[in-house]
C-alpha atoms as a PDB file:
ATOM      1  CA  UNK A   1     129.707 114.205  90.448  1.00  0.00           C
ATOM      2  CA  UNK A   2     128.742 110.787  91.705  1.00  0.00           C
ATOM      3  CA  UNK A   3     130.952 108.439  93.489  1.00  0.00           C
ATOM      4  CA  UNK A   4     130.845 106.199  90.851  1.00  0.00           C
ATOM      5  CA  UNK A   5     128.228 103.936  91.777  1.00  0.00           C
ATOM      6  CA  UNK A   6     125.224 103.399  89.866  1.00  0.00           C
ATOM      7  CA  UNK A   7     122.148 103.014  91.979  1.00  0.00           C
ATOM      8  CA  UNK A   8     118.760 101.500  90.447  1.00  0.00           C
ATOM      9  CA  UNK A   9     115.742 103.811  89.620  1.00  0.00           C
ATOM     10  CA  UNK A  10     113.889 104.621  93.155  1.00  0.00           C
ATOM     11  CA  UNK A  11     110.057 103.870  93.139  1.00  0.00           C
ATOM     12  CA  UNK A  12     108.420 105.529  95.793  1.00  0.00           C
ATOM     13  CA  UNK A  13     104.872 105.407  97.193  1.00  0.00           C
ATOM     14  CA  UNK A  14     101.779 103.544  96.848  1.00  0.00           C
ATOM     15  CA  UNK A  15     102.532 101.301  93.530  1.00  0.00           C
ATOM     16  CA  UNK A  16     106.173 100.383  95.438  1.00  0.00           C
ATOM     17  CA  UNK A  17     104.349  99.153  98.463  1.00  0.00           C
ATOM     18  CA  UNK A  18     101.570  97.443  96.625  1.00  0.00           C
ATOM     19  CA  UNK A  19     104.982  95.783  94.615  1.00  0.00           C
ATOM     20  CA  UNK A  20     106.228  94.052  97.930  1.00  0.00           C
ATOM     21  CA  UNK A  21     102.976  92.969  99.056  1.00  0.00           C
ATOM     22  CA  UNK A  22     102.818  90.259  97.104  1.00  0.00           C
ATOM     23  CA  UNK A  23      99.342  89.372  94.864  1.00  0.00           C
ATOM     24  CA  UNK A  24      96.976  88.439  97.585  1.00  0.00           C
ATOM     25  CA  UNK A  25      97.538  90.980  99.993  1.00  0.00           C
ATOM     26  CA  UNK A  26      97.637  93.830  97.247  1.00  0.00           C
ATOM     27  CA  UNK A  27      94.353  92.517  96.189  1.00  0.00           C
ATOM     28  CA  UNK A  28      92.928  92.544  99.583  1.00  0.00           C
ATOM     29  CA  UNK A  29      93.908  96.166  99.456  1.00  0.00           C
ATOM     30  CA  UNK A  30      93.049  97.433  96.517  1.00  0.00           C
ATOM     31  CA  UNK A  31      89.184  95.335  97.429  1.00  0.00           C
ATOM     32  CA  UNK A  32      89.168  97.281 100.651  1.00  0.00           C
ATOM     33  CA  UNK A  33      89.628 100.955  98.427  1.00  0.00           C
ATOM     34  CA  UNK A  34      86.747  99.376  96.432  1.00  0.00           C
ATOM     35  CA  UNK A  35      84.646  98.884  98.969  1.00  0.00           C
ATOM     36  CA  UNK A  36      85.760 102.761 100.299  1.00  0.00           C
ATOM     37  CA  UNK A  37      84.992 104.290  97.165  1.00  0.00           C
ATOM     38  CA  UNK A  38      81.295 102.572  97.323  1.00  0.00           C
ATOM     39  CA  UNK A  39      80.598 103.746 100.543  1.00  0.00           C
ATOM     40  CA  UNK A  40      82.191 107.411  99.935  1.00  0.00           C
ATOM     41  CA  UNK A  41      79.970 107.106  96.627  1.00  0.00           C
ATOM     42  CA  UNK A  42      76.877 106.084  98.579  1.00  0.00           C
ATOM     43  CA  UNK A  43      77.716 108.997 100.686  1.00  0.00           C
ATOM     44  CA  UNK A  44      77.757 111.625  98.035  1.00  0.00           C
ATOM     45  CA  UNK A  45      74.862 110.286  96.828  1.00  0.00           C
ATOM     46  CA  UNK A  46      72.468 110.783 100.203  1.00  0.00           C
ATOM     47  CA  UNK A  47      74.273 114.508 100.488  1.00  0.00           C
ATOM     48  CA  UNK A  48      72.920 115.458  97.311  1.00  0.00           C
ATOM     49  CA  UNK A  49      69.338 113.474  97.978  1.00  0.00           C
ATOM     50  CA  UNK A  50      69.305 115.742 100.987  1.00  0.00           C
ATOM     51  CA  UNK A  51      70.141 118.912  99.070  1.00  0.00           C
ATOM     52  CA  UNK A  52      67.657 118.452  96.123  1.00  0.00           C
ATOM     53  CA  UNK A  53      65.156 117.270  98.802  1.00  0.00           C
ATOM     54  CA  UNK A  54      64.647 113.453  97.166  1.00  0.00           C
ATOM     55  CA  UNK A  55      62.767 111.184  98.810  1.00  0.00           C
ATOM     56  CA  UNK A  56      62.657 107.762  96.867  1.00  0.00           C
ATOM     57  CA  UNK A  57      64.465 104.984  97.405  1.00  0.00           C
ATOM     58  CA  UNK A  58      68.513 104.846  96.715  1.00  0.00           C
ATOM     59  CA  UNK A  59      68.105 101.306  95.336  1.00  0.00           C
ATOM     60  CA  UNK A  60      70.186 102.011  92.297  1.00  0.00           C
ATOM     61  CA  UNK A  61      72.927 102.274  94.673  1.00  0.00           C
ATOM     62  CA  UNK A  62      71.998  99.552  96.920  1.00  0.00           C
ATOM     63  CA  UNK A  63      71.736  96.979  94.013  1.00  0.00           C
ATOM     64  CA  UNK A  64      75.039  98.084  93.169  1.00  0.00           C
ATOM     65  CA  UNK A  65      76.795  97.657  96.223  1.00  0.00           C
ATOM     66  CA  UNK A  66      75.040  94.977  97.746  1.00  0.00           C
ATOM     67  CA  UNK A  67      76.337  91.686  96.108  1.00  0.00           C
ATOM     68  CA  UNK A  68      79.507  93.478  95.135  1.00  0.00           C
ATOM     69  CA  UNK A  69      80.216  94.181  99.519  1.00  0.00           C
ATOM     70  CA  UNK A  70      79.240  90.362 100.027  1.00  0.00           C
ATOM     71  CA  UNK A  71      81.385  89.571  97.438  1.00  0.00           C
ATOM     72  CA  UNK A  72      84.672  91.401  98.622  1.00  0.00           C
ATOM     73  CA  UNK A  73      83.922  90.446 102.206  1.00  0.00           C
ATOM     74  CA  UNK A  74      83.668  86.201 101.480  1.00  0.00           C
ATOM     75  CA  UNK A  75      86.986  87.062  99.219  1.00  0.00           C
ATOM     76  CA  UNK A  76      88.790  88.992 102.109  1.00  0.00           C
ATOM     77  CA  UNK A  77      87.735  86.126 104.056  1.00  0.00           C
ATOM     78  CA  UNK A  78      89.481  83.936 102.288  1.00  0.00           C
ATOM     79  CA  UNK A  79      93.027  85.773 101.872  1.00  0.00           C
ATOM     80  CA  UNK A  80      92.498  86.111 106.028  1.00  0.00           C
ATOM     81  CA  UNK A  81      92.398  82.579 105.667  1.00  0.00           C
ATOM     82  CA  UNK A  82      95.352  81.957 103.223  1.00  0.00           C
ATOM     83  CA  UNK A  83      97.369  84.112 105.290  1.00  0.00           C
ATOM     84  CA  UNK A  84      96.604  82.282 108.366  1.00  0.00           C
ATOM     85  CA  UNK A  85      97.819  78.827 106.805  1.00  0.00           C
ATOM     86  CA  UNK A  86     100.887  80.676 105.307  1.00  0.00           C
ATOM     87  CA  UNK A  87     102.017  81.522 108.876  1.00  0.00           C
ATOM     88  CA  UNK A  88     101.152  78.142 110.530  1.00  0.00           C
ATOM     89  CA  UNK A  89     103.521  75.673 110.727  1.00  0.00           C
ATOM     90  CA  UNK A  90     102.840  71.967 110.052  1.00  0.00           C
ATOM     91  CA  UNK A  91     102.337  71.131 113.747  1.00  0.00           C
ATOM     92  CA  UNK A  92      99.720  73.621 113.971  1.00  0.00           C
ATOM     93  CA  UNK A  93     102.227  76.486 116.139  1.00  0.00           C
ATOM     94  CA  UNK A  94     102.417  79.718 114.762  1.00  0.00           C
ATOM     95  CA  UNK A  95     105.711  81.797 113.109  1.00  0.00           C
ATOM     96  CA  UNK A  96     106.116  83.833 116.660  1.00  0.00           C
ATOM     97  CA  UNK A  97     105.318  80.794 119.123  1.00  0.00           C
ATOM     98  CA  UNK A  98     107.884  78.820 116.597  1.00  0.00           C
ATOM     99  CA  UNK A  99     110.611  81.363 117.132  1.00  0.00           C
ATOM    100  CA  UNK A 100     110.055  82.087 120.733  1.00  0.00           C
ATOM    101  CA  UNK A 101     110.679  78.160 120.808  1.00  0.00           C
ATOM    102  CA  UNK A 102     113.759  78.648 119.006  1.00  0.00           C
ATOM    103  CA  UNK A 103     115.129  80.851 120.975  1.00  0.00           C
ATOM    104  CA  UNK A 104     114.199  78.654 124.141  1.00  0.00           C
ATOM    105  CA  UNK A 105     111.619  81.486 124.870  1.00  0.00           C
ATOM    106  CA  UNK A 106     114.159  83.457 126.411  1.00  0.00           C
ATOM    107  CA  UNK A 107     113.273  86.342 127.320  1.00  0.00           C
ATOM    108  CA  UNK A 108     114.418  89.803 125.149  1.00  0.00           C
ATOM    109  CA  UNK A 109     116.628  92.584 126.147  1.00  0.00           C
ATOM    110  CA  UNK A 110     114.301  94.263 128.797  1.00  0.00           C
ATOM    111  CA  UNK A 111     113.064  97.871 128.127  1.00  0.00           C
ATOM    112  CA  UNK A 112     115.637 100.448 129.040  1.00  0.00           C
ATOM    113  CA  UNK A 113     114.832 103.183 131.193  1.00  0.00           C
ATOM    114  CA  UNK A 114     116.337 105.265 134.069  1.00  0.00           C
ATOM    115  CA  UNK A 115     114.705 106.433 137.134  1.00  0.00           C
ATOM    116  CA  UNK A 116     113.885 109.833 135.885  1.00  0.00           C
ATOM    117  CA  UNK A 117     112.580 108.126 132.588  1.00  0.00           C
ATOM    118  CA  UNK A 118     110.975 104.684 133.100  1.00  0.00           C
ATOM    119  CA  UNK A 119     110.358 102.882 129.369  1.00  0.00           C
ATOM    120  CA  UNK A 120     107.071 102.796 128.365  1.00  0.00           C
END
């Protein structure tokens, strides 16, 4: 048996990591897989022009993916963006330069090594 404790429900994987992303940034993902699956698709698609020896055009493809890729890419963009403005502080110094500052920008505990072993 247990030790008495009850522990919460583990959820593992990709939907738990999309969970602490927050919105933004899990959307910026999942737009990234979208754009992924279009070029994997596109992909596919010129492999099996090749094979059945097709010469048109691909433009039902290219239509497709066109306006959707300029699309995702002024969105990403944008989160880039929101992110940046998140992590700026209102004096224009960023979250690391504002805790270096904090701490005086002293210096960390140095790499340890040894002579046979220097850190890397």
């Amino acid at each position: 048996m247990g030790s008495g404790k009850r522990l919460a429900p583990q959820t593992g994987g990709f939907s738990a990591l999309l969970g602490r992303l927050g919105f933004t940034n899990c959307l910026a993902v999942l737009l990234v897989l979208l754009l992924f699956v279009g070029l994997a698709g596109g992909f596919v698609l010129a492999v099996l022009s090749i094979k059945y020896q097709y010469t048109g055009a691909l433009a039902c493809w290219t239509v497709v993916f066109t306006p959707i890729g300029t699309a995702v890419s002024i969105v990403l963009a944008r989160i880039v963006d929101k992110s940046r403005a998140e992590n700026t502080g209102a004096d224009g110094e960023g979250i690391k330069y504002a805790a270096a500052k904090a701490g005086q920008f002293a210096a960390g505990p140095g790499p340890e090594g040894s002579v046979d072993s220097p850190a890397i």
